[in-house]
N, C-alpha and C. Protein backbone atom coordinates (compact mmCIF):
# COMPACT_ATOMS: atom_id res chain seq x y z
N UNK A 1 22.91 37.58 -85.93
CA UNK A 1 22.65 38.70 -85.07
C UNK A 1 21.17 38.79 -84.73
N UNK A 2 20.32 38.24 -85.20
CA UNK A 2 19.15 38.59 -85.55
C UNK A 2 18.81 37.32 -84.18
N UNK A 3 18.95 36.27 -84.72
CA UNK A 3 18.75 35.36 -83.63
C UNK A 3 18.96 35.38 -82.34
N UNK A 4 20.33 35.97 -82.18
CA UNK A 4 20.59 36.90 -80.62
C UNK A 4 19.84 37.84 -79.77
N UNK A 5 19.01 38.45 -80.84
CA UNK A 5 18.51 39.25 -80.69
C UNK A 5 16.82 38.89 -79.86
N UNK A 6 16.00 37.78 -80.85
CA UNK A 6 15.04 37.33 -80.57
C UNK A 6 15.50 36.48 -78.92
N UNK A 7 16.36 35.83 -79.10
CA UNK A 7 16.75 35.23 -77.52
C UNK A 7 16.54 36.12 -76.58
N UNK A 8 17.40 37.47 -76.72
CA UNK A 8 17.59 38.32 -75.90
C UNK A 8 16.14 38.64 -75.52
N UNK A 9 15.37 38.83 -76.63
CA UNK A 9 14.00 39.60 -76.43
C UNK A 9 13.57 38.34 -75.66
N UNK A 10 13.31 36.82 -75.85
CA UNK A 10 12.47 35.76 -75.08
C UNK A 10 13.21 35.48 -74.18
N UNK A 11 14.19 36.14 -73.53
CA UNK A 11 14.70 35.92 -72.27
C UNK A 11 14.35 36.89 -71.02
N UNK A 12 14.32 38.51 -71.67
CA UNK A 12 13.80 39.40 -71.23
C UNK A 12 12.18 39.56 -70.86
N UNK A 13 11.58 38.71 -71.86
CA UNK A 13 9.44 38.49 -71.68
C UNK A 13 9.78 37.61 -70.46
N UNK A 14 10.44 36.52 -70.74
CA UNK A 14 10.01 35.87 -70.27
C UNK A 14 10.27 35.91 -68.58
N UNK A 15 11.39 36.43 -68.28
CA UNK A 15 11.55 37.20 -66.63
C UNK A 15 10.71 38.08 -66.29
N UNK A 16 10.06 38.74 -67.48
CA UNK A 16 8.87 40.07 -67.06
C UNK A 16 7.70 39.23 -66.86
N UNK A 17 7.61 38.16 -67.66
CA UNK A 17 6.30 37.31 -67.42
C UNK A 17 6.13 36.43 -65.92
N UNK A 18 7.31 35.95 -65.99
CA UNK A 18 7.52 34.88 -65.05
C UNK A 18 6.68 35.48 -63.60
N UNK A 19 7.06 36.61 -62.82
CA UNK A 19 6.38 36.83 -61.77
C UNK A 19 5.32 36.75 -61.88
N UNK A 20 4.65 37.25 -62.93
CA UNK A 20 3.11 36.94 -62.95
C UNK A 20 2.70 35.79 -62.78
N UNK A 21 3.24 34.34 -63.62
CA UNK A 21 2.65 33.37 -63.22
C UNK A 21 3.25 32.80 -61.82
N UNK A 22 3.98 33.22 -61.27
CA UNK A 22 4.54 32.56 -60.10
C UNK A 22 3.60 33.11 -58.48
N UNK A 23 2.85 34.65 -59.14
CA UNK A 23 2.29 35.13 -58.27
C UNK A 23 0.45 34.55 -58.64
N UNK A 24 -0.14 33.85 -59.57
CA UNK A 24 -1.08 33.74 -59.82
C UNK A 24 -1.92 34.80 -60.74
N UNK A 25 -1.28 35.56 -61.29
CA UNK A 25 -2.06 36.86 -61.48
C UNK A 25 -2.55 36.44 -63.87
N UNK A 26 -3.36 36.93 -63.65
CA UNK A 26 -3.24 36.35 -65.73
C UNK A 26 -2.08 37.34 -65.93
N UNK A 27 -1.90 36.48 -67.21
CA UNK A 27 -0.93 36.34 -68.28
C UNK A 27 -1.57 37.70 -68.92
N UNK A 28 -2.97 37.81 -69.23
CA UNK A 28 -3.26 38.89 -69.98
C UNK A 28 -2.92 40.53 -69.53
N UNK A 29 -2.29 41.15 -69.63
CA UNK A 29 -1.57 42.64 -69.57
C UNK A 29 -1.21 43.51 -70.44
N UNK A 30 -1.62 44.34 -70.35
CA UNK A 30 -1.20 45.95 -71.16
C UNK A 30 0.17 46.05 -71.23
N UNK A 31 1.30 46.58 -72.08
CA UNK A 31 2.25 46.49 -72.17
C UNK A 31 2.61 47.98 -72.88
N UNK A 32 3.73 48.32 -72.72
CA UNK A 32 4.38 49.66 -73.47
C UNK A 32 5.16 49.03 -73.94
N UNK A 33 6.05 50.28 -74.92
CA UNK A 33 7.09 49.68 -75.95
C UNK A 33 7.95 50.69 -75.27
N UNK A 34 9.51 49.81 -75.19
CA UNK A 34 9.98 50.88 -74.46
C UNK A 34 11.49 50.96 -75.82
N UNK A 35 11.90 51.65 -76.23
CA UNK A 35 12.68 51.82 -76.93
C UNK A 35 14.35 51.01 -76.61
N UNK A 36 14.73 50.03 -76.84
CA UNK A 36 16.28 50.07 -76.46
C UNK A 36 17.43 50.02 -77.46
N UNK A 37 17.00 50.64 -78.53
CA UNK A 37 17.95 50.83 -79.40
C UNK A 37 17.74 49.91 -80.63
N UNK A 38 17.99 48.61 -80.77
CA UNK A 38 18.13 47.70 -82.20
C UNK A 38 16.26 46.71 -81.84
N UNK A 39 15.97 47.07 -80.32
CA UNK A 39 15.06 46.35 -80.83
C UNK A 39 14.14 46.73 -79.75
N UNK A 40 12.73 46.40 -79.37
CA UNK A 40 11.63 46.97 -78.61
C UNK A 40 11.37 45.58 -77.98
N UNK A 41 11.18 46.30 -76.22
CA UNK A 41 11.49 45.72 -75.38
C UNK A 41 10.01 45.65 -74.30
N UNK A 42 8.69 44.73 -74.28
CA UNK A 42 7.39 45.14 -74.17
C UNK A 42 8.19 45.21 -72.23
N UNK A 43 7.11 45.78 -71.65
CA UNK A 43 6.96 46.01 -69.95
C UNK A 43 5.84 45.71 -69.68
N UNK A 44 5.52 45.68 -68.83
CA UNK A 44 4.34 45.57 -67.94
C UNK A 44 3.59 46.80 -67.17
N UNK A 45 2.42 47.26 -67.53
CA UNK A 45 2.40 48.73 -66.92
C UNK A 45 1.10 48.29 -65.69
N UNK A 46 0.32 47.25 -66.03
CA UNK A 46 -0.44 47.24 -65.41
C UNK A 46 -1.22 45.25 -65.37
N UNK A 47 -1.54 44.74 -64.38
CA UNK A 47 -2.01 43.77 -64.34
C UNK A 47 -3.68 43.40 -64.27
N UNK A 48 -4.16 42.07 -64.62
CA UNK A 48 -5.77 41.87 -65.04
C UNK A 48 -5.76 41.08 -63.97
N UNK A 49 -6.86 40.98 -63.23
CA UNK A 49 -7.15 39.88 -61.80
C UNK A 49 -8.11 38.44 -62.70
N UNK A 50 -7.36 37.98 -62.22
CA UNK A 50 -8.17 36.32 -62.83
C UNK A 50 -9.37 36.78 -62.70
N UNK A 51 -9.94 36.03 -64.11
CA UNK A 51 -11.62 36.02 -63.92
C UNK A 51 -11.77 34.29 -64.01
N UNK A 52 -13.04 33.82 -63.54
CA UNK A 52 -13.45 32.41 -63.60
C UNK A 52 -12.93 31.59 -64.75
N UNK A 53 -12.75 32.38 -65.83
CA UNK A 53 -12.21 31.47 -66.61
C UNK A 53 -10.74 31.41 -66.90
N UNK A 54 -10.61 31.91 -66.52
CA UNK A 54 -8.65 32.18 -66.34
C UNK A 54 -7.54 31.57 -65.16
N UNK A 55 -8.44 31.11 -64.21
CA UNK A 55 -8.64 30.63 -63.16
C UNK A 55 -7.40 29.32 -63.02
N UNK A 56 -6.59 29.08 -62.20
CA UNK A 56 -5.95 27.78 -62.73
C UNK A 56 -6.19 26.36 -61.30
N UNK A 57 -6.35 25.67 -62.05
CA UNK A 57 -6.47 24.44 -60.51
C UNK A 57 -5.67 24.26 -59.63
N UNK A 58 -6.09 24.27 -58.40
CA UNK A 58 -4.72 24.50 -57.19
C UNK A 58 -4.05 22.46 -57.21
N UNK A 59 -3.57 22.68 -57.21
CA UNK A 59 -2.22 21.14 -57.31
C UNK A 59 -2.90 20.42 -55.80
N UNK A 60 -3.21 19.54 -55.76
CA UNK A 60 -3.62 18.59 -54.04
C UNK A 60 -2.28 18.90 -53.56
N UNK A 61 -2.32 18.79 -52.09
CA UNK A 61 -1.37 18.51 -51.38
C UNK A 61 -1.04 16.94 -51.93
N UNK A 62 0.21 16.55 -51.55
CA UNK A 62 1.38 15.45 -51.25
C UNK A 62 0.15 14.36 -50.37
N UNK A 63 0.50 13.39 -50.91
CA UNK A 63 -0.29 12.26 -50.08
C UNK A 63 0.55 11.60 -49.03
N UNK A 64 0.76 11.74 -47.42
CA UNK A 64 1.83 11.08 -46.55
C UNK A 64 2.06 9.73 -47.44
N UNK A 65 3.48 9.62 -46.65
CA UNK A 65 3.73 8.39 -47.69
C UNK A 65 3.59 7.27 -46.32
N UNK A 66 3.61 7.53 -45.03
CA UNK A 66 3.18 6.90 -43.95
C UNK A 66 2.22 7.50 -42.85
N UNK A 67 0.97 6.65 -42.07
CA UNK A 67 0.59 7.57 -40.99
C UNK A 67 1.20 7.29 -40.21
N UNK A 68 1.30 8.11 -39.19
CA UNK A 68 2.09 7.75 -38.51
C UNK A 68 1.01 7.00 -36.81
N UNK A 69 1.61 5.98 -36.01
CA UNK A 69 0.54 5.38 -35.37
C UNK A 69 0.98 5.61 -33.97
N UNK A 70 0.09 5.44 -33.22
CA UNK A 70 0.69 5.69 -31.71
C UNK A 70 0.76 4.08 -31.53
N UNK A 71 1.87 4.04 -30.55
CA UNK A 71 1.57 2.61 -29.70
C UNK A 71 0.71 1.89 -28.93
N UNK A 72 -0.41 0.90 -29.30
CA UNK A 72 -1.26 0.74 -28.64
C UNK A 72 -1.15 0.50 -27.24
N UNK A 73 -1.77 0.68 -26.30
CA UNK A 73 -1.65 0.41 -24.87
C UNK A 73 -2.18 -0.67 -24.49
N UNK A 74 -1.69 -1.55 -23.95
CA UNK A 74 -2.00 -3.08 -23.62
C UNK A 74 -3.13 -3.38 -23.16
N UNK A 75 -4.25 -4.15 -23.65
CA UNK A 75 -5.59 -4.14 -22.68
C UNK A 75 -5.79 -4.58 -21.21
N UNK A 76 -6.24 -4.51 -20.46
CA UNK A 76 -6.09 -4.35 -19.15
C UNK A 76 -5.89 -6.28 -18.96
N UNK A 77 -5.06 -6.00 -17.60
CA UNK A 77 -5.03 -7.73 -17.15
C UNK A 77 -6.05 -8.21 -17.49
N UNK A 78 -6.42 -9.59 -18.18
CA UNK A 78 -8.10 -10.40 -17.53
C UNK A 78 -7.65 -11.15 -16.23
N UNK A 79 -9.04 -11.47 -15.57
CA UNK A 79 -8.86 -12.22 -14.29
C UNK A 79 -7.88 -13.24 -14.58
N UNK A 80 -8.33 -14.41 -15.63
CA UNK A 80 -7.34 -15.52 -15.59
C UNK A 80 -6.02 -14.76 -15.81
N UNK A 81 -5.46 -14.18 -16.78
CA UNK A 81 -4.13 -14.02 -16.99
C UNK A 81 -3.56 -13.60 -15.48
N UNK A 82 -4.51 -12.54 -14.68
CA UNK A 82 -3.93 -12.35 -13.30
C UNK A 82 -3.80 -13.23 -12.21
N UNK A 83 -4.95 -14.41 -12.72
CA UNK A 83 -4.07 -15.32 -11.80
C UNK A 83 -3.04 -16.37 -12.51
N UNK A 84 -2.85 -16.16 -13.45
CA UNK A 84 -1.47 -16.96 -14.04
C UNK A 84 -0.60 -16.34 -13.21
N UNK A 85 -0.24 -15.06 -13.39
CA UNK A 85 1.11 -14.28 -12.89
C UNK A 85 1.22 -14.57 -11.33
N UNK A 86 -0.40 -14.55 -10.87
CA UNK A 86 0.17 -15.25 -8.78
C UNK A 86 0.32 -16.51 -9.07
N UNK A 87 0.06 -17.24 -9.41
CA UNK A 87 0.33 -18.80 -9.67
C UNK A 87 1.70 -18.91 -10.33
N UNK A 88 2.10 -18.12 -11.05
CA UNK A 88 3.86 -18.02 -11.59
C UNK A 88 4.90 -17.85 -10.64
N UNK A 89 4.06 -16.47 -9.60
CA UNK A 89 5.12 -16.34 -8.28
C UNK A 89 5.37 -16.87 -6.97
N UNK A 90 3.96 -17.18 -6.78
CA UNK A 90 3.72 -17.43 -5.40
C UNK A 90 3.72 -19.03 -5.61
N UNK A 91 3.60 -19.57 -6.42
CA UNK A 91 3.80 -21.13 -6.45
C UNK A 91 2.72 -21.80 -5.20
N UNK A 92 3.27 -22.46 -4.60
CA UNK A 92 2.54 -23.69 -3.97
C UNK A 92 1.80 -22.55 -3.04
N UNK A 93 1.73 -21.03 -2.72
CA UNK A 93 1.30 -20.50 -1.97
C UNK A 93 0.19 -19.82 -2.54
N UNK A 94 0.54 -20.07 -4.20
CA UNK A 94 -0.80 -19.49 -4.97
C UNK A 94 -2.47 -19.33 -4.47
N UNK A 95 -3.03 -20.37 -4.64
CA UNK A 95 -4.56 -20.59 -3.54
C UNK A 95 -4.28 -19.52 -3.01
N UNK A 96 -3.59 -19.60 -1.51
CA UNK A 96 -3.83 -18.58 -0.78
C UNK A 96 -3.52 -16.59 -0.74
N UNK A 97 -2.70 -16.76 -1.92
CA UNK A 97 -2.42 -15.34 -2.78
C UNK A 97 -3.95 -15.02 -3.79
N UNK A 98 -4.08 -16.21 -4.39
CA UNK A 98 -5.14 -15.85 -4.97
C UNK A 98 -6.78 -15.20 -3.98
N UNK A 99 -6.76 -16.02 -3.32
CA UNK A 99 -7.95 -15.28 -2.29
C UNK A 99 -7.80 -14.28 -1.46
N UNK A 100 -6.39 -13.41 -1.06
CA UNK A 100 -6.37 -12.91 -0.63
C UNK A 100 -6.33 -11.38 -1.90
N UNK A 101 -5.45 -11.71 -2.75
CA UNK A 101 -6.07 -10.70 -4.09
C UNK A 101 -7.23 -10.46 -4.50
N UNK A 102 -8.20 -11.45 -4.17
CA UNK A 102 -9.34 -11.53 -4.84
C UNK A 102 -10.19 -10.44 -3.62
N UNK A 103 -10.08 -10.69 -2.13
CA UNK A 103 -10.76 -10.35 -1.35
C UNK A 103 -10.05 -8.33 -1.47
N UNK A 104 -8.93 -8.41 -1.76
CA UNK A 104 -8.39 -6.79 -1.46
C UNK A 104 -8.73 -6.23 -2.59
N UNK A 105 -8.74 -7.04 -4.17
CA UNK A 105 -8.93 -5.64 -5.54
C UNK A 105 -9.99 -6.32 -6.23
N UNK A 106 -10.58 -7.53 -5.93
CA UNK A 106 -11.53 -8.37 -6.85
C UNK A 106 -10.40 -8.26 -7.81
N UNK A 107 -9.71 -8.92 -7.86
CA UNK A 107 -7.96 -9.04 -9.13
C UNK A 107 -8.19 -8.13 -9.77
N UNK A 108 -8.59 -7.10 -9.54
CA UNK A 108 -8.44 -6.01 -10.73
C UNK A 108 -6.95 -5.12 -10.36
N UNK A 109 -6.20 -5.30 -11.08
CA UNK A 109 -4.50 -4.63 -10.75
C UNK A 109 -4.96 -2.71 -10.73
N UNK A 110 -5.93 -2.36 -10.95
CA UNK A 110 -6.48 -0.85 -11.15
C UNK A 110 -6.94 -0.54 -10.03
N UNK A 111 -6.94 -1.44 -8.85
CA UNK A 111 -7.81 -0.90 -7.71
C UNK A 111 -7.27 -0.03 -7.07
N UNK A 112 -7.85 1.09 -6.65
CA UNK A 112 -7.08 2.12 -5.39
C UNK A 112 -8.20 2.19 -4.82
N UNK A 113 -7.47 2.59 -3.39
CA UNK A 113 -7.57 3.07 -2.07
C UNK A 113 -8.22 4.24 -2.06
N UNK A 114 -8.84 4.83 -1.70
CA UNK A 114 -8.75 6.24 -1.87
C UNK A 114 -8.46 7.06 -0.10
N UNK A 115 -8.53 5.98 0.63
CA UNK A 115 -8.64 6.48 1.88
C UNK A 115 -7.16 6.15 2.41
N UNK A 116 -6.48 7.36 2.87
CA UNK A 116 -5.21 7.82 3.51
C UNK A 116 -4.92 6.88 4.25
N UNK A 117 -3.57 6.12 4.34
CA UNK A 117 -3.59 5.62 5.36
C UNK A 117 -1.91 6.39 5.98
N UNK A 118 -1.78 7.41 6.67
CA UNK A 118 -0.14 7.91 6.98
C UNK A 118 0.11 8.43 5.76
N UNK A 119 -1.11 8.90 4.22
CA UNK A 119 -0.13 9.36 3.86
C UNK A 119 0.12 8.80 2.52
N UNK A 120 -0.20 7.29 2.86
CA UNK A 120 -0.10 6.43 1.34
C UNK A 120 -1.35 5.96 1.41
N UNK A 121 -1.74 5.44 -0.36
CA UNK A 121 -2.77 4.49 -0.45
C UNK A 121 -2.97 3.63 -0.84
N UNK A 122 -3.61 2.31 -0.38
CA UNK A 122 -3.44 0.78 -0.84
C UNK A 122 -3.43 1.04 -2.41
N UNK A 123 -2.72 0.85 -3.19
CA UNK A 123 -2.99 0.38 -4.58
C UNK A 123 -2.91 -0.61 -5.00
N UNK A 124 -3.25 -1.45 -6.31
CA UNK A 124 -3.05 -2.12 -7.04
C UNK A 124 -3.54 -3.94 -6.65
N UNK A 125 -3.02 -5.05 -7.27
CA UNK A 125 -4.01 -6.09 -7.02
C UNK A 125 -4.06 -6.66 -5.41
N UNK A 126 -2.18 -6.09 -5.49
CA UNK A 126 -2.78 -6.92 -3.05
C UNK A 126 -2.69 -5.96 -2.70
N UNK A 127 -3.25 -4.73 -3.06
CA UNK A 127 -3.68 -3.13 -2.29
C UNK A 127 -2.50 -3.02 -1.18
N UNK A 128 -1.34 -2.87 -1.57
CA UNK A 128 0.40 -2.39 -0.91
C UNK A 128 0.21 -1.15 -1.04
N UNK A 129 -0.15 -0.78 0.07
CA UNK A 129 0.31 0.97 0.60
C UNK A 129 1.58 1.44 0.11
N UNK A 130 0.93 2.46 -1.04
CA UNK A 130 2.12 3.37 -1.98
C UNK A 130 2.02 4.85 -1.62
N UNK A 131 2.82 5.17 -1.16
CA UNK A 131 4.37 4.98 -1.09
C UNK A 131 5.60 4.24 -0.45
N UNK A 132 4.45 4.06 0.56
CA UNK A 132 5.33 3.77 1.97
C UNK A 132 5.83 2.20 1.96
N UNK A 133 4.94 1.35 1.85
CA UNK A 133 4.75 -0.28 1.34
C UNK A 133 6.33 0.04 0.38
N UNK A 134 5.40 0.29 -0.56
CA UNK A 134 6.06 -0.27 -2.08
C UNK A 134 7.20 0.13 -1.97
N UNK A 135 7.73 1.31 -1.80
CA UNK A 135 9.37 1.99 -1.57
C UNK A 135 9.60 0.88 -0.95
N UNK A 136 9.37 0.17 -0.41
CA UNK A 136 10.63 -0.74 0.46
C UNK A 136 10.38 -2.41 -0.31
N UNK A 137 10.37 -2.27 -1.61
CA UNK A 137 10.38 -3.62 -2.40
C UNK A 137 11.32 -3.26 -3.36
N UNK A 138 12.04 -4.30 -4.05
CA UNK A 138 12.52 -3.97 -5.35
C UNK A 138 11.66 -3.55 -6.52
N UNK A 139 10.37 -3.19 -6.83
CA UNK A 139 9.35 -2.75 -7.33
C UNK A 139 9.63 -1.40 -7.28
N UNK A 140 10.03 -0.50 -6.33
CA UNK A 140 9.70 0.48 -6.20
C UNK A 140 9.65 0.86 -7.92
N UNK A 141 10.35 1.27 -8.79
CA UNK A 141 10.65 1.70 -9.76
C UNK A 141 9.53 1.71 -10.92
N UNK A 142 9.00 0.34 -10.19
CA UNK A 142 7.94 0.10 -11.62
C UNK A 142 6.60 0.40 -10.86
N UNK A 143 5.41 0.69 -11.71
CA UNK A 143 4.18 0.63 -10.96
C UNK A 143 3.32 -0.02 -10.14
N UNK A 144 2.99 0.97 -8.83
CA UNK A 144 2.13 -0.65 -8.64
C UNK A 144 0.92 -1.36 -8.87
N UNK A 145 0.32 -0.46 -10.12
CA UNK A 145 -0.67 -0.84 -10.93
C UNK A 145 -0.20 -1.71 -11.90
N UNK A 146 0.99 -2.15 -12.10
CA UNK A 146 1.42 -3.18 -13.13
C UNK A 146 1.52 -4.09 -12.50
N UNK A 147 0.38 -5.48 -12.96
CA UNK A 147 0.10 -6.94 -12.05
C UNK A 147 1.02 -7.82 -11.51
N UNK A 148 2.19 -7.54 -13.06
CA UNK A 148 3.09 -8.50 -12.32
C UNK A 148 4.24 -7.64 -11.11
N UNK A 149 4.33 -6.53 -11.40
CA UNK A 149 4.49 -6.09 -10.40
C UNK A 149 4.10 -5.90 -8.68
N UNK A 150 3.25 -5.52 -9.00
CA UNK A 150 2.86 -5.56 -7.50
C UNK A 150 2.58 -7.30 -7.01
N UNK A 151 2.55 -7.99 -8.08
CA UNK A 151 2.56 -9.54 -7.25
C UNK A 151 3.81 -9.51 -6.71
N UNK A 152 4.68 -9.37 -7.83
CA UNK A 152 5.86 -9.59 -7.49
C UNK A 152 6.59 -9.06 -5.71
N UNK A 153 5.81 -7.96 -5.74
CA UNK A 153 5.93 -6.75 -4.61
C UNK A 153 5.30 -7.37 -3.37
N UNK A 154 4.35 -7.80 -3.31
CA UNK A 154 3.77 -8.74 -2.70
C UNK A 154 4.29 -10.11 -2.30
N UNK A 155 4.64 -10.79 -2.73
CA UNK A 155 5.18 -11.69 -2.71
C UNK A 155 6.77 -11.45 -1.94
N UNK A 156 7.66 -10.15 -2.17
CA UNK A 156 8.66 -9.82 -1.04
C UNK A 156 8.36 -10.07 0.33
N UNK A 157 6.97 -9.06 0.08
CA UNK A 157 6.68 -8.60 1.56
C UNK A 157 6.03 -10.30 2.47
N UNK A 158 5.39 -10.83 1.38
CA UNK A 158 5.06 -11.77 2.37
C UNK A 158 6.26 -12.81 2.63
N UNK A 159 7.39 -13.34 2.01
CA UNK A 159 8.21 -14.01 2.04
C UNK A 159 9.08 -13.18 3.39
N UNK A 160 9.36 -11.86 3.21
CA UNK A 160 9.90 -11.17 4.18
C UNK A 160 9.19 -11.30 6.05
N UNK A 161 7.91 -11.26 5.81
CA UNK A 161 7.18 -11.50 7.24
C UNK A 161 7.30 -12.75 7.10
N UNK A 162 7.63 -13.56 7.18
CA UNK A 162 7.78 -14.76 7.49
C UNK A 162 6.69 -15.82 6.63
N UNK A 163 6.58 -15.81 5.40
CA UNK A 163 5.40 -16.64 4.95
C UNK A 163 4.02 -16.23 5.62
N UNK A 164 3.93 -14.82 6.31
CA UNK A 164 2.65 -14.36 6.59
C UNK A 164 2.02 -13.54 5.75
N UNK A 165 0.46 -13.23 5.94
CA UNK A 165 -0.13 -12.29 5.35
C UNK A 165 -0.45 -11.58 6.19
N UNK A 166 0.31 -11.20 7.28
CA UNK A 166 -0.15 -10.37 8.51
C UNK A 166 -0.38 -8.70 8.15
N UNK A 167 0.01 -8.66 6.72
CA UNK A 167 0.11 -6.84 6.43
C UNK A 167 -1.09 -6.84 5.41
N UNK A 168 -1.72 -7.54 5.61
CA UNK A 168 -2.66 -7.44 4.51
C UNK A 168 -4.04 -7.42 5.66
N UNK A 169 -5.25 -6.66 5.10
CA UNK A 169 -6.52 -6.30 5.57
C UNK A 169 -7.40 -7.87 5.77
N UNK A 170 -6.92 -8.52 4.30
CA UNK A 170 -7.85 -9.86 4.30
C UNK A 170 -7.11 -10.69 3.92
N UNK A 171 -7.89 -12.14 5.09
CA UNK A 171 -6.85 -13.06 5.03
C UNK A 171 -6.95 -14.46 4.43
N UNK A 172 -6.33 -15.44 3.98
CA UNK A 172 -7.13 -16.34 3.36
C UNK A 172 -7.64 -17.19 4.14
């Protein structure tokens, strides 16, 4: 009976205690005796505010277990690789794709227009008036700042005029 008893009592501290440490507050407290019959039952009447030495160390945060990374973005065409891709499409017409790219964006696939023409503006390495140009290639969909794209886009339009470069500003 006796043993029941002490349980009862370290089951009862220890729920009266527990908020305290769960709220940070000391352990050290004033207590009453409150009568419950076979045995005395301490309370809590009043709480002590941590002093420096009572103090407990805050736990680090969790270390990620991954960072997380963005996808790098591809470095811009270099000249040679841009003329691989006209030399891939334009084949035996390459040379003359190549100088005429060279004369409209200096091969840079980033070049724009800035000046209106109806509305659209030359973009990209053979400066194809976007919107108007490019909507009418199978390209439309993709950019026409993407090299192999707009070669590709290019390369419609000139196969379409007849093996000319008649829509282009400069000629080879």
């Amino acid at each position: 009976m006796l043993a029941v008893s002490v349980l009862v009592v370290l089951g009862i501290a220890g729920y009266v205690l527990l908020p305290a440490f769960q709220s940070g507050q000391s352990t050290r407290q004033s207590y009453k005796s409150v009568n419950t019959g076979s045995f005395q039952l301490p309370t809590a009447t009043s709480t002590v505010a941590p002093t420096p030495t009572s103090t407990m160390t805050p736990t680090p945060p969790p270390k990620p277990t991954a960072t997380p990374r963005r996808k790098p973005t591809p470095p811009p065409a270099s000249k040679g690789s841009v003329v691989s891709i006209i030399q891939s499409v334009f084949g035996s017409y390459s040379s003359d794709a190549i100088a005429v790219a060279t004369c409209e964006s200096s091969l840079n696939p980033s070049a724009q227009n800035h000046t209106s023409i109806g509305g659209s503006y030359a973009s990209g390495l053979f400066q194809i008036l976007y919107p108007s140009t490019w909507n009418t290639t199978a390209q439309r969909a993709k950019s026409p700042f993407d090299a192999q794209a707009n070669t590709l886009a290019a390369y419609e339009i000139f196969k379409r005029d007849g093996y000319s470069w008649r829509e282009w500003s400069c000629k080879p």
